[in-house]
PDB file of N, CA and C in Angstrom:
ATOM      1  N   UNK A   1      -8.398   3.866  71.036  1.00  0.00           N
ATOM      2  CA  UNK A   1      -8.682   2.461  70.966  1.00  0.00           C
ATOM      3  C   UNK A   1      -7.490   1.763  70.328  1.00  0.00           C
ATOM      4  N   UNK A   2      -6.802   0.934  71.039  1.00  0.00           N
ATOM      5  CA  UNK A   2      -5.735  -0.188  70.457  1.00  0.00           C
ATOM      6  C   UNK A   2      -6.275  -1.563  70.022  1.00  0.00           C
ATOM      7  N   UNK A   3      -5.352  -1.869  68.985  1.00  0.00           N
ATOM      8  CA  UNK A   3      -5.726  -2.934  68.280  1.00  0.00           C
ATOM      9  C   UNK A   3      -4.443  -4.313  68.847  1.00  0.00           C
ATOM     10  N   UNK A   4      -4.930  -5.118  68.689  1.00  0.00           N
ATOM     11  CA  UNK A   4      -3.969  -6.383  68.644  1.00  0.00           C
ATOM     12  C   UNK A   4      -3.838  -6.825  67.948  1.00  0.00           C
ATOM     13  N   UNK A   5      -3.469  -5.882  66.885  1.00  0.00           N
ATOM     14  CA  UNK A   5      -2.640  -6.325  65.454  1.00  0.00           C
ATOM     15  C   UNK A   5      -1.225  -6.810  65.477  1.00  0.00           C
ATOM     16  N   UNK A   6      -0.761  -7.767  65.163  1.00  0.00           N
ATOM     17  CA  UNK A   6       0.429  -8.432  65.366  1.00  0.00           C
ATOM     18  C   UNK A   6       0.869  -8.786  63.936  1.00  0.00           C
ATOM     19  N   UNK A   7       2.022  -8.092  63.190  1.00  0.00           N
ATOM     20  CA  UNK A   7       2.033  -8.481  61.618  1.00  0.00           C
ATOM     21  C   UNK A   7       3.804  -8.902  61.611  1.00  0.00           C
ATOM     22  N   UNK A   8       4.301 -10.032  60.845  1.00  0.00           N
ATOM     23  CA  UNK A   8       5.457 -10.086  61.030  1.00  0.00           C
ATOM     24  C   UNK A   8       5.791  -9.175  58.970  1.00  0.00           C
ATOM     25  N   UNK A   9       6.641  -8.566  59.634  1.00  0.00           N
ATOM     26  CA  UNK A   9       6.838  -7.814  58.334  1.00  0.00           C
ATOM     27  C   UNK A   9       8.491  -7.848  58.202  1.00  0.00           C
ATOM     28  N   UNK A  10       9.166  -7.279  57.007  1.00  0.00           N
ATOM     29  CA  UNK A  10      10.682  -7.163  56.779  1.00  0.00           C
ATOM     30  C   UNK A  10      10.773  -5.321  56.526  1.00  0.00           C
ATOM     31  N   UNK A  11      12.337  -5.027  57.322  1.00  0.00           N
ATOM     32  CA  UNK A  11      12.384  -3.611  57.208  1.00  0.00           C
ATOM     33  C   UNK A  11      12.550  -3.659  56.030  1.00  0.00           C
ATOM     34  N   UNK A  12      12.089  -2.281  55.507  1.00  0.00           N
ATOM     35  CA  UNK A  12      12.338  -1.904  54.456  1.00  0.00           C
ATOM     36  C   UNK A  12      13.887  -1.833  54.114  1.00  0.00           C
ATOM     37  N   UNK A  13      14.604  -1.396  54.896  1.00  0.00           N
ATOM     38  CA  UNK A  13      15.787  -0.261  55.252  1.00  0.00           C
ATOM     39  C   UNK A  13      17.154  -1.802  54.913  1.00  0.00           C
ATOM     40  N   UNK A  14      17.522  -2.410  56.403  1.00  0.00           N
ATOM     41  CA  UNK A  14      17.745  -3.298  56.639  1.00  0.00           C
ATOM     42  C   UNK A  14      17.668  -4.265  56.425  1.00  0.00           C
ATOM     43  N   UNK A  15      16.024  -4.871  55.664  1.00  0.00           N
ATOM     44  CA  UNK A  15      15.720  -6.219  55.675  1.00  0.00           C
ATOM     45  C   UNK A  15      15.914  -7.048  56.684  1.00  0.00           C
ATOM     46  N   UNK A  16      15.627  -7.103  58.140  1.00  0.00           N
ATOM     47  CA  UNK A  16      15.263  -7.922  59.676  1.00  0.00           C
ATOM     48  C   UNK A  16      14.028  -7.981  59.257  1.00  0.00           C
ATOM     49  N   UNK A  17      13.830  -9.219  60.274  1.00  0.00           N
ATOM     50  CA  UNK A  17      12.193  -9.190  60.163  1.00  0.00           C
ATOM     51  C   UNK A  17      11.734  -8.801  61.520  1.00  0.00           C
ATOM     52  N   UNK A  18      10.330  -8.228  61.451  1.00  0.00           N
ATOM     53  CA  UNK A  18       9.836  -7.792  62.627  1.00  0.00           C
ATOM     54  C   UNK A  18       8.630  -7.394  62.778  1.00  0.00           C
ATOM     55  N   UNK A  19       8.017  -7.431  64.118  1.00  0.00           N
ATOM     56  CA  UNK A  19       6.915  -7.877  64.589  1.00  0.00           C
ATOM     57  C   UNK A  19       6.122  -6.091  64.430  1.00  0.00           C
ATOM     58  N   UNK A  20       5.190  -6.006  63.244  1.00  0.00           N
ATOM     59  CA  UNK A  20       4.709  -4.626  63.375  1.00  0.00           C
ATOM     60  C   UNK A  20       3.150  -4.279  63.841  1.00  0.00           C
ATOM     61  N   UNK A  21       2.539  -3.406  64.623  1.00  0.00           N
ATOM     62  CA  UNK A  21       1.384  -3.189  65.309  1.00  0.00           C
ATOM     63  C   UNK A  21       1.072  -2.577  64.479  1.00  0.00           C
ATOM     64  N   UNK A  22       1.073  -1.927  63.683  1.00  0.00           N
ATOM     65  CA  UNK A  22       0.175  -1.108  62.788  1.00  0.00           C
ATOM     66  C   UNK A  22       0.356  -1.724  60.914  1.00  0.00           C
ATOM     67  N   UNK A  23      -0.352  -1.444  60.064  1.00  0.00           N
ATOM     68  CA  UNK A  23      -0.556  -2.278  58.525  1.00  0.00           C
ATOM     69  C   UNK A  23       0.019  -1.103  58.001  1.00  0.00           C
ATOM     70  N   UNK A  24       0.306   0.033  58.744  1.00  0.00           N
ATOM     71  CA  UNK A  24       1.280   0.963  57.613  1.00  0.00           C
ATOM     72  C   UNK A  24       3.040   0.918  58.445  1.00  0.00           C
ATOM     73  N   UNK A  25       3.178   0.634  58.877  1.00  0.00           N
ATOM     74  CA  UNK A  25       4.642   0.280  59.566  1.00  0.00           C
ATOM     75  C   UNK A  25       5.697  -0.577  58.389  1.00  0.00           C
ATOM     76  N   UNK A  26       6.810   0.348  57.997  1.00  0.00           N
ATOM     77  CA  UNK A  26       7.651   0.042  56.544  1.00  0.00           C
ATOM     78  C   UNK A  26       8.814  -0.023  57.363  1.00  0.00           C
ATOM     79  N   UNK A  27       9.400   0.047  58.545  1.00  0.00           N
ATOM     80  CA  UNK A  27      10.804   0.018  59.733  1.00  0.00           C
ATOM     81  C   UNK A  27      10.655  -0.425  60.853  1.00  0.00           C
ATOM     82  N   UNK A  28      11.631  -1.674  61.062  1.00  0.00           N
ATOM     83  CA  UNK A  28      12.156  -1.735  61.808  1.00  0.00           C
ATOM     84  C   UNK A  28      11.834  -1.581  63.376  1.00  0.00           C
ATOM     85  N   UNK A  29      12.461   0.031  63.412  1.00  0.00           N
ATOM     86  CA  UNK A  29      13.081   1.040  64.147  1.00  0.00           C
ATOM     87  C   UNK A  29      12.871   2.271  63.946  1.00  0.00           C
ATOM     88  N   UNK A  30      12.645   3.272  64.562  1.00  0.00           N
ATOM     89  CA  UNK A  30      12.971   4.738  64.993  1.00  0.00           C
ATOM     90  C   UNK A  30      14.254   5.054  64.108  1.00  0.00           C
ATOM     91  N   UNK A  31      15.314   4.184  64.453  1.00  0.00           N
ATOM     92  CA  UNK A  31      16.572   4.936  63.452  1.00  0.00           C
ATOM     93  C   UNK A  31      16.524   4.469  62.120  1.00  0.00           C
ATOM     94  N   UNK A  32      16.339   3.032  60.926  1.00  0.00           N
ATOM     95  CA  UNK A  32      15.720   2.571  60.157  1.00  0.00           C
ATOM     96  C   UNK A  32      14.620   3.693  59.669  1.00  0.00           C
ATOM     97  N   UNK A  33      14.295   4.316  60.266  1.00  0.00           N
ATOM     98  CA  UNK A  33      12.987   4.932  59.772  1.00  0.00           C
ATOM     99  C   UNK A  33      13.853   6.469  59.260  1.00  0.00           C
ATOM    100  N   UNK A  34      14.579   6.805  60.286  1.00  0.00           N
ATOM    101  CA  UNK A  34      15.026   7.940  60.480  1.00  0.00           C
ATOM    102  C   UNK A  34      16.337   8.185  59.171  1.00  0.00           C
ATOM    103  N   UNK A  35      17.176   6.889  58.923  1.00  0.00           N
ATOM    104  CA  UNK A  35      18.035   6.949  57.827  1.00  0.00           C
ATOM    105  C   UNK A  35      17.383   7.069  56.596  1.00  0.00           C
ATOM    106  N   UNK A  36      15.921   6.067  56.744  1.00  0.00           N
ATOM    107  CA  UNK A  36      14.869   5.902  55.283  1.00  0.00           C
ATOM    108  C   UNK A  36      14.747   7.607  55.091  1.00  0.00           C
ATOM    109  N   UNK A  37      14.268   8.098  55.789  1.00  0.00           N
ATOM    110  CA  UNK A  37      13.868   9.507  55.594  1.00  0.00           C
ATOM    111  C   UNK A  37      15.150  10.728  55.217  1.00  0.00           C
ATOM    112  N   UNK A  38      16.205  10.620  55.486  1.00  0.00           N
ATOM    113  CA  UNK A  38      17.144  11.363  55.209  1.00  0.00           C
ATOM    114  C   UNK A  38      17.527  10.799  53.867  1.00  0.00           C
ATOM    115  N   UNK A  39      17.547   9.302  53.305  1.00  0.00           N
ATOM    116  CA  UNK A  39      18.581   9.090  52.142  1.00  0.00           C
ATOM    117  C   UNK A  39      17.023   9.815  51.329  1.00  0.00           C
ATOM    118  N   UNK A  40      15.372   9.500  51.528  1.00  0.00           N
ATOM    119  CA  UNK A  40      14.673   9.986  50.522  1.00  0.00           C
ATOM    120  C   UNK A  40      14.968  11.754  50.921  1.00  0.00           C
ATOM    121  N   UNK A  41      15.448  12.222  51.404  1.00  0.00           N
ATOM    122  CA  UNK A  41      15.204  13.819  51.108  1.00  0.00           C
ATOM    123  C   UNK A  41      16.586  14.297  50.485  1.00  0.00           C
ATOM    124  N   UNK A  42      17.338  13.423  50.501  1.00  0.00           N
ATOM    125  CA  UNK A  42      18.577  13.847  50.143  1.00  0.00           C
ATOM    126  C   UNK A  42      18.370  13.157  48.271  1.00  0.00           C
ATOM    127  N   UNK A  43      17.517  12.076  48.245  1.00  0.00           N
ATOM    128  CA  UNK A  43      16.985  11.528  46.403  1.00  0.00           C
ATOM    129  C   UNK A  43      16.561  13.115  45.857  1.00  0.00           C
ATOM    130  N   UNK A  44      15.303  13.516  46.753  1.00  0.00           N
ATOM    131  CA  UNK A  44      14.464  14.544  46.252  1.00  0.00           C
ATOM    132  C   UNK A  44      15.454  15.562  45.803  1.00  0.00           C
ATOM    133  N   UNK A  45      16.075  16.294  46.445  1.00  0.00           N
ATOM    134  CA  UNK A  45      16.854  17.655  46.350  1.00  0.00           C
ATOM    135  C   UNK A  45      18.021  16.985  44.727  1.00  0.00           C
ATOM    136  N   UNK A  46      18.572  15.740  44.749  1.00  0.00           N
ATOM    137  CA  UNK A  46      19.189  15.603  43.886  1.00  0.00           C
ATOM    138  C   UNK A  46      18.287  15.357  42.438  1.00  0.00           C
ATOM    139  N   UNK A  47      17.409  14.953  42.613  1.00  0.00           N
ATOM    140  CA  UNK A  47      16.545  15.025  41.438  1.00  0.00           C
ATOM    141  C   UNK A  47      15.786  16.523  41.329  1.00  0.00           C
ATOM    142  N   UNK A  48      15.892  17.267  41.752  1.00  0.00           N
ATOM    143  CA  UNK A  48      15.169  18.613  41.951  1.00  0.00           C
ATOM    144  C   UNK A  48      16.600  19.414  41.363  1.00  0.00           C
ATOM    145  N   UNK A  49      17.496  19.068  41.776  1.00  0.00           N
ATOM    146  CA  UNK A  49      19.012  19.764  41.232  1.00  0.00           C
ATOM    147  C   UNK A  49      18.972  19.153  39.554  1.00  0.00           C
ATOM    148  N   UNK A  50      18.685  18.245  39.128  1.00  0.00           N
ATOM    149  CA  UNK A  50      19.072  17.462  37.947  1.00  0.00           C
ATOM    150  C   UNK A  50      17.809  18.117  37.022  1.00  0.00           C
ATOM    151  N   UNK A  51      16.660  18.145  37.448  1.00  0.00           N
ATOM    152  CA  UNK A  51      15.198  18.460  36.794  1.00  0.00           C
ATOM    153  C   UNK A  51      14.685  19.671  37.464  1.00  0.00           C
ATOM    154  N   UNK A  52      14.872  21.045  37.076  1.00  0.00           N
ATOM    155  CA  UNK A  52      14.496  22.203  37.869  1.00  0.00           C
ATOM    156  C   UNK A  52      12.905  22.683  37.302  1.00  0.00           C
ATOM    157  N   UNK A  53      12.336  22.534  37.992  1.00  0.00           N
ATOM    158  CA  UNK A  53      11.096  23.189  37.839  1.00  0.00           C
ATOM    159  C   UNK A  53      10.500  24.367  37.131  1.00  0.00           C
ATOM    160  N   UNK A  54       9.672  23.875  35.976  1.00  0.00           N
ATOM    161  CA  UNK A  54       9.781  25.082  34.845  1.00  0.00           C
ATOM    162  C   UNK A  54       9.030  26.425  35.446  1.00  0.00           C
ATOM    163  N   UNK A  55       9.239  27.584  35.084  1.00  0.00           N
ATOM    164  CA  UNK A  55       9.149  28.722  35.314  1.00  0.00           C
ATOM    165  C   UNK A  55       7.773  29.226  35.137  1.00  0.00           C
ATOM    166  N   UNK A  56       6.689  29.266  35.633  1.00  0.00           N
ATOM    167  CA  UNK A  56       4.896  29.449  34.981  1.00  0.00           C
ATOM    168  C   UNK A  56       4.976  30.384  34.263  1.00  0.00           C
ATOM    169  N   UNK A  57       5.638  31.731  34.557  1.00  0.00           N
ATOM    170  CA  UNK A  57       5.484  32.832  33.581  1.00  0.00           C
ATOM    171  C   UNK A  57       6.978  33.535  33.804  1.00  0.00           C
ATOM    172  N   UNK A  58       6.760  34.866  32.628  1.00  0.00           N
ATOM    173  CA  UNK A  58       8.215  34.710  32.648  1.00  0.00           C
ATOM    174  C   UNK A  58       7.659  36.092  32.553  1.00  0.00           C
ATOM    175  N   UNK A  59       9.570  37.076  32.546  1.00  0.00           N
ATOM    176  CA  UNK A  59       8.764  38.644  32.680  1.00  0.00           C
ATOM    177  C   UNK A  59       8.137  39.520  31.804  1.00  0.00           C
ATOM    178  N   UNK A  60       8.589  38.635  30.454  1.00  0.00           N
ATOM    179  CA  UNK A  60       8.290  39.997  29.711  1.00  0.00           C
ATOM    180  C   UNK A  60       6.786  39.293  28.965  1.00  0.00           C
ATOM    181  N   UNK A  61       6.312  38.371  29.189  1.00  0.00           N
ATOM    182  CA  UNK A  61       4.750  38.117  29.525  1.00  0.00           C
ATOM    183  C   UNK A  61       3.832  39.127  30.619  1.00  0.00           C
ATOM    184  N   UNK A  62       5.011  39.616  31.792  1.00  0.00           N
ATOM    185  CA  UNK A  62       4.300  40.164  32.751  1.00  0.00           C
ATOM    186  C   UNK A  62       3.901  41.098  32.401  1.00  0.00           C
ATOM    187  N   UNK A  63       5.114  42.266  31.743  1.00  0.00           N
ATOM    188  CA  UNK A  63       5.524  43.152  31.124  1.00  0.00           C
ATOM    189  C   UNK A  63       4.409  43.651  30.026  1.00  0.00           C
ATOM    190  N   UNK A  64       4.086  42.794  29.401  1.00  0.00           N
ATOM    191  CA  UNK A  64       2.929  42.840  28.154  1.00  0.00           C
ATOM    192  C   UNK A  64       1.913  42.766  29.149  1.00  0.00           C
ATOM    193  N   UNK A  65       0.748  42.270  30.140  1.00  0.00           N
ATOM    194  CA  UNK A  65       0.275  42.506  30.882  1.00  0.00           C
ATOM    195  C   UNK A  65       0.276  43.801  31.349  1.00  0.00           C
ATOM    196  N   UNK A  66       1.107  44.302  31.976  1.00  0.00           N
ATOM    197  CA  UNK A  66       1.476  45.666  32.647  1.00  0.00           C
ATOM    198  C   UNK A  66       0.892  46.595  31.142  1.00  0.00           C
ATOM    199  N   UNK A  67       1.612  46.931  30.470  1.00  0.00           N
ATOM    200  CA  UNK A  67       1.521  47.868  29.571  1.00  0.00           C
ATOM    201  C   UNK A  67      -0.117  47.797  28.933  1.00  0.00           C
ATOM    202  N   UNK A  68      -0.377  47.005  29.021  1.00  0.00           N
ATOM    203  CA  UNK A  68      -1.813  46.892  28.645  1.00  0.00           C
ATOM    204  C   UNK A  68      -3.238  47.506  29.941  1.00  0.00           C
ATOM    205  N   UNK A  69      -2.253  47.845  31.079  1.00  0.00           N
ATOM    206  CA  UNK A  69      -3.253  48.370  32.134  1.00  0.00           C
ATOM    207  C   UNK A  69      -3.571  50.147  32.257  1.00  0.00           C
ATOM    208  N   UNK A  70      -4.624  50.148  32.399  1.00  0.00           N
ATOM    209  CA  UNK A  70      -4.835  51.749  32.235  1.00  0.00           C
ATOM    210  C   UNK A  70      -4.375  52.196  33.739  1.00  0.00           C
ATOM    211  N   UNK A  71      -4.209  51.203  35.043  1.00  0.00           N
ATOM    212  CA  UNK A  71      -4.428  51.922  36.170  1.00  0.00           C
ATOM    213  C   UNK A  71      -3.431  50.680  36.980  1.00  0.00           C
ATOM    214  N   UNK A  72      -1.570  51.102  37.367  1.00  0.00           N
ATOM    215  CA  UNK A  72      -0.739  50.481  37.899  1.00  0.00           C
ATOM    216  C   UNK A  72      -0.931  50.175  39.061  1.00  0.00           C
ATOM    217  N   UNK A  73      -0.734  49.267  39.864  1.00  0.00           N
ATOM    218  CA  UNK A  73      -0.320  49.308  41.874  1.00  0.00           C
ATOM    219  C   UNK A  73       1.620  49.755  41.303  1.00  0.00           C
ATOM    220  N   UNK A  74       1.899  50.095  42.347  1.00  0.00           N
ATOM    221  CA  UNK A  74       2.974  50.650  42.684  1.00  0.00           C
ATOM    222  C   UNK A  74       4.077  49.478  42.065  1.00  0.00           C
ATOM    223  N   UNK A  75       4.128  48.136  42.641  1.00  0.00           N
ATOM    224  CA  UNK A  75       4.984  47.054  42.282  1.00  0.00           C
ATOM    225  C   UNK A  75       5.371  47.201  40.498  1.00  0.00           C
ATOM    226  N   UNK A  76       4.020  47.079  40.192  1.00  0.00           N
ATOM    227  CA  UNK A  76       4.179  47.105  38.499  1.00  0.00           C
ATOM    228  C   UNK A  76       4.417  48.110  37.944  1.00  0.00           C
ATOM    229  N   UNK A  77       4.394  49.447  38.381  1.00  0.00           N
ATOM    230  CA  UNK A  77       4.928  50.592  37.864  1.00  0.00           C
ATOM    231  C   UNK A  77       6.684  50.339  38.457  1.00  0.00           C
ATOM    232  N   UNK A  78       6.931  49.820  39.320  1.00  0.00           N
ATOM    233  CA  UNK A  78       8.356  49.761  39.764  1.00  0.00           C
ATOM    234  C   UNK A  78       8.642  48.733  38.506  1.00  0.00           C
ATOM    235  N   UNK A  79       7.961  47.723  38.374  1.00  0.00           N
ATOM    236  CA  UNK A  79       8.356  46.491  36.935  1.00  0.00           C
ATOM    237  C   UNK A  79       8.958  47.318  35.518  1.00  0.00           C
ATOM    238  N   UNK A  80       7.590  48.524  35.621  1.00  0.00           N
ATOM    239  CA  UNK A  80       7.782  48.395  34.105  1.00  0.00           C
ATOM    240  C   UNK A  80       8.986  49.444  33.590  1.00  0.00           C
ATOM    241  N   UNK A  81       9.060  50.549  34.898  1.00  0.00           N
ATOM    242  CA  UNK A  81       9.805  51.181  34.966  1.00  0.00           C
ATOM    243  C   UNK A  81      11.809  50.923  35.099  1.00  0.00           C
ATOM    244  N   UNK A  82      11.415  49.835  35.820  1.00  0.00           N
ATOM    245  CA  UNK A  82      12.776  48.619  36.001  1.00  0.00           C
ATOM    246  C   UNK A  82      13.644  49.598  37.129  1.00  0.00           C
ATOM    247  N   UNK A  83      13.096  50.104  37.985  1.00  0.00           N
ATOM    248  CA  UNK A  83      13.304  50.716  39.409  1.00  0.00           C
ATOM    249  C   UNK A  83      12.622  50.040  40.483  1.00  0.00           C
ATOM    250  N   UNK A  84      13.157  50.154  41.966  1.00  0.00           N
ATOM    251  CA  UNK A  84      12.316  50.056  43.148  1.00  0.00           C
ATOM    252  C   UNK A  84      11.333  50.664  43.403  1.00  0.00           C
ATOM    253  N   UNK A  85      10.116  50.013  44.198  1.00  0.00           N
ATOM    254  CA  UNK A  85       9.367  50.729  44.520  1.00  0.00           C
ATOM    255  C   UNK A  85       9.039  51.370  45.825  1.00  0.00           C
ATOM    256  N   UNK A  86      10.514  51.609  45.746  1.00  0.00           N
ATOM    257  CA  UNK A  86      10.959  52.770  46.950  1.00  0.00           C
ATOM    258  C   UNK A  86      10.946  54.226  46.475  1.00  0.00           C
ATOM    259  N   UNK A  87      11.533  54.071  45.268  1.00  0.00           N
ATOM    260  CA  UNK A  87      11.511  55.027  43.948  1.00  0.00           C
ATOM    261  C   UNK A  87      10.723  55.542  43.442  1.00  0.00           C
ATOM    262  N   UNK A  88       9.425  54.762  43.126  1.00  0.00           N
ATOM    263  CA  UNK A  88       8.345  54.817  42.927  1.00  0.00           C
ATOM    264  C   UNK A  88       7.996  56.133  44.142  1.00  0.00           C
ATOM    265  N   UNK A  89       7.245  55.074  45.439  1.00  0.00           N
ATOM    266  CA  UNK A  89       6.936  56.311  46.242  1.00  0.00           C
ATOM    267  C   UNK A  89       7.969  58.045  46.373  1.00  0.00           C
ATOM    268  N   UNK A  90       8.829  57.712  46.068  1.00  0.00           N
ATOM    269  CA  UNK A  90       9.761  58.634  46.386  1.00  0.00           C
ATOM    270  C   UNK A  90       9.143  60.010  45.426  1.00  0.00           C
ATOM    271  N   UNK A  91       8.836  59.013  43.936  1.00  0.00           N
ATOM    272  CA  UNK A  91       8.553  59.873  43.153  1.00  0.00           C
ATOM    273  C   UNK A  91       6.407  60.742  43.352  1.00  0.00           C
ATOM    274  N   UNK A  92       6.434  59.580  44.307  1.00  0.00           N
ATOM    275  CA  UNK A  92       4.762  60.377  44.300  1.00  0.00           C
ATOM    276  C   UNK A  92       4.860  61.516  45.693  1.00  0.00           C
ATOM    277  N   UNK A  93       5.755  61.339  46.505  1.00  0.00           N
ATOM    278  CA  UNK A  93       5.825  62.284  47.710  1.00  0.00           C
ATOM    279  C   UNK A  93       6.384  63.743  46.995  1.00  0.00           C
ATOM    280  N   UNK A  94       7.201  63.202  45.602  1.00  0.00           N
ATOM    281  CA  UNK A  94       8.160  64.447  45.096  1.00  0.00           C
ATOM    282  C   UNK A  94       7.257  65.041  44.107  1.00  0.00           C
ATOM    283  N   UNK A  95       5.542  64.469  44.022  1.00  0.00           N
ATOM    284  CA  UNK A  95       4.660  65.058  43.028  1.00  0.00           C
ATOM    285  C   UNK A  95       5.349  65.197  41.443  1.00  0.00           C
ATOM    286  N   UNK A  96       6.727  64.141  41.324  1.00  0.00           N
ATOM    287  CA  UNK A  96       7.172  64.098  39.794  1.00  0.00           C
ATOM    288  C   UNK A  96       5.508  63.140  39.286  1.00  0.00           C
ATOM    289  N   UNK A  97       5.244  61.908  40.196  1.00  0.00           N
ATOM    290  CA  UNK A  97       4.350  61.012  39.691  1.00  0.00           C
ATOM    291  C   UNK A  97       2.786  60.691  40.259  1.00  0.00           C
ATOM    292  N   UNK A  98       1.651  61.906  39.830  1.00  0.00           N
ATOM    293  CA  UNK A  98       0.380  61.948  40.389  1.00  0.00           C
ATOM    294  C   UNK A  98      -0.154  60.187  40.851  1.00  0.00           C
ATOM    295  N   UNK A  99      -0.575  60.151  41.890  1.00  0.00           N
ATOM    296  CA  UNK A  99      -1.166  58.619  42.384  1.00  0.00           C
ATOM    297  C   UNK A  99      -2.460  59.061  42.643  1.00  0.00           C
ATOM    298  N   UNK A 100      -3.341  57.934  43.570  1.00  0.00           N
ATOM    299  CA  UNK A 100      -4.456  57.880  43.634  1.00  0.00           C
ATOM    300  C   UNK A 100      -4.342  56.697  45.348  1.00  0.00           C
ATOM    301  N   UNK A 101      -4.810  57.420  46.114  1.00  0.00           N
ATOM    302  CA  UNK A 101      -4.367  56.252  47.318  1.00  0.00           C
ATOM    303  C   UNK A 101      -5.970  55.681  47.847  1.00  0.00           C
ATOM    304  N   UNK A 102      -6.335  54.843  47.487  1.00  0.00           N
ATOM    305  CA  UNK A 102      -8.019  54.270  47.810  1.00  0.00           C
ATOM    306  C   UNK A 102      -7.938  53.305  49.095  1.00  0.00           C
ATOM    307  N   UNK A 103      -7.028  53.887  49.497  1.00  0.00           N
ATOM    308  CA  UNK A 103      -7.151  52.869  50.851  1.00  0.00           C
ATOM    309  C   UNK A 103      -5.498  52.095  51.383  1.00  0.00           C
ATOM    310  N   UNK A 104      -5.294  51.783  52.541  1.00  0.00           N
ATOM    311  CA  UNK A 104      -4.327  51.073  52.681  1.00  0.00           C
ATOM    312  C   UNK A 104      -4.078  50.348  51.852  1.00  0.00           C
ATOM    313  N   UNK A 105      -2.624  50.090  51.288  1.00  0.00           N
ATOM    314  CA  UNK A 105      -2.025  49.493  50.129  1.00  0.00           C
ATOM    315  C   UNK A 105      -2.614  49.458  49.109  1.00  0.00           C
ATOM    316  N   UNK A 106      -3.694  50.770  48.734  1.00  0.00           N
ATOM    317  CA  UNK A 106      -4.381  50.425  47.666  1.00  0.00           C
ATOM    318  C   UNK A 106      -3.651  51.884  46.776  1.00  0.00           C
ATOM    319  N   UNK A 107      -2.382  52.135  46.740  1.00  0.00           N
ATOM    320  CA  UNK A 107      -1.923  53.254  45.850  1.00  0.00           C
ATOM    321  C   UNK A 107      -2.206  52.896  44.738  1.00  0.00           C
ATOM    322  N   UNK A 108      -3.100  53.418  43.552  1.00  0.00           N
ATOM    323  CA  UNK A 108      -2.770  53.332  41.979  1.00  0.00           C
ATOM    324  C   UNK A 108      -2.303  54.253  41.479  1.00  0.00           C
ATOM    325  N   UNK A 109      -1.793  53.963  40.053  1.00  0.00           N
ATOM    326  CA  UNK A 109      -1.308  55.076  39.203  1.00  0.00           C
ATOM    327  C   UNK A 109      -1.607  54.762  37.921  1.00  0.00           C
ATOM    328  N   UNK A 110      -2.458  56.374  37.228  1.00  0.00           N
ATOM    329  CA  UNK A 110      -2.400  56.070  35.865  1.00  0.00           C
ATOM    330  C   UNK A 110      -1.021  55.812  35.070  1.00  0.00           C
ATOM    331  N   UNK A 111      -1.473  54.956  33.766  1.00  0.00           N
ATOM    332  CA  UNK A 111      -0.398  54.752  33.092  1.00  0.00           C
ATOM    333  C   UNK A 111      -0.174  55.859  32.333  1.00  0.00           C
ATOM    334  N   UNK A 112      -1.124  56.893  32.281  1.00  0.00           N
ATOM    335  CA  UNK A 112      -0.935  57.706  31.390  1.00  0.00           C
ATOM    336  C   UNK A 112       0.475  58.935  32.001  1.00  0.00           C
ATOM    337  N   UNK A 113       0.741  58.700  33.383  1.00  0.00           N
ATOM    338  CA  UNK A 113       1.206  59.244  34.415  1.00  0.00           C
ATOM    339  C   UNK A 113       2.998  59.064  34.053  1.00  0.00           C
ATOM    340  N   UNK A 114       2.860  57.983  33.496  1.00  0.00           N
ATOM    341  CA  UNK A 114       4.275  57.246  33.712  1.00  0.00           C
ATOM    342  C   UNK A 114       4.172  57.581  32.135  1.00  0.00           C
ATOM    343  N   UNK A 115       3.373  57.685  30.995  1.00  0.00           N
ATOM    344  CA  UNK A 115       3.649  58.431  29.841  1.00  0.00           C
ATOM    345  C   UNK A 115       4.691  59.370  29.180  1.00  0.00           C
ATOM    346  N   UNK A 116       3.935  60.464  30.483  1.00  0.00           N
ATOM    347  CA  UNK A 116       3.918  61.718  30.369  1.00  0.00           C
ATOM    348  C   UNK A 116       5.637  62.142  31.351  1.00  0.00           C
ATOM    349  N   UNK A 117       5.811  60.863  32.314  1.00  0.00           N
ATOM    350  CA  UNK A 117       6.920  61.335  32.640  1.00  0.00           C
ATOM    351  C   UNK A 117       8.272  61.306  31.720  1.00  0.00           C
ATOM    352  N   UNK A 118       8.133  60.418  30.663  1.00  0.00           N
ATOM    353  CA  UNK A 118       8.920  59.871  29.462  1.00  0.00           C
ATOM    354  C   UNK A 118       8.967  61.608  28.889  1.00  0.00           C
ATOM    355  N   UNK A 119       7.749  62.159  28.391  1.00  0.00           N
ATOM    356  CA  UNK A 119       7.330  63.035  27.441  1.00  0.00           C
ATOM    357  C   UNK A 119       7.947  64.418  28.129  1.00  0.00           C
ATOM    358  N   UNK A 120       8.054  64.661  29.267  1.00  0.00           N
ATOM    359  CA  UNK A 120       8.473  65.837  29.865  1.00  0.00           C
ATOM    360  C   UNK A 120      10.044  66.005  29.204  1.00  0.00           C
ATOM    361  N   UNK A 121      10.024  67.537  29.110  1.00  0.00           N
ATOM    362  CA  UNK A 121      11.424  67.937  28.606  1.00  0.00           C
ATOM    363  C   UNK A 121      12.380  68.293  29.813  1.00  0.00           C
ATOM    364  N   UNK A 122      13.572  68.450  30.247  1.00  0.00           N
ATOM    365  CA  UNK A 122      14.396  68.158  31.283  1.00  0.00           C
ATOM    366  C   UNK A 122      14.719  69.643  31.562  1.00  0.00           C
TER     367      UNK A 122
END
């Protein structure tokens, strides 16, 4: 359904005046619209460069988390260990590090596991 809304408005951009069909229409023009939109994304990124977005948590918050778990996923034993968890698996195929596999992507590991690998004599 079209309306015969007829509004004389001023570009934002430019300042012309001009005849707009719709009550949210702020340009002109297609290109007016199109420069409005590049100088605001090019504001954003420079105020995003100037004011960087604070950090929610940080690692060694994570870290205290981790150590407090009786039963790792693989990622956080790679955390706490400060290795990949390529490494990780490497070490449960090489039976250095007993797991527990409950399902697709559901590998756990006791912490007591990663203890005891500290505690072993060489």
């Amino acid at each position: 359904m079209s309306s015969n809304i007829r509004i004389k408005k001023n570009c934002q951009l430019c300042n012309s005046e001009f005849i707009a069909k719709t009550t949210v229409t702020k340009y002109c023009s297609d290109n007016c619209a199109k420069i409005a939109y590049k100088a605001r994304k090019r504001a954003e990124k420079i105020n995003k460069a100037r004011n960087p977005a604070p950090k929610t948590q940080s690692k060694k918050s994570d870290l205290s988390d981790i150590q407090q778990k009786d039963y790792l996923t693989v990622k956080e034993a790679s955390l706490l260990l400060g290795c990949s968890s390529k490494s990780i698996y490497r070490m449960i195929t090489n039976k250095t590090i007993q797991s527990v596999n409950l399902g697709q992507r559901m590998t756990r590991i006791k912490r007591t596991e990663i203890d005891t690998l500290f505690n072993q004599k060489a």
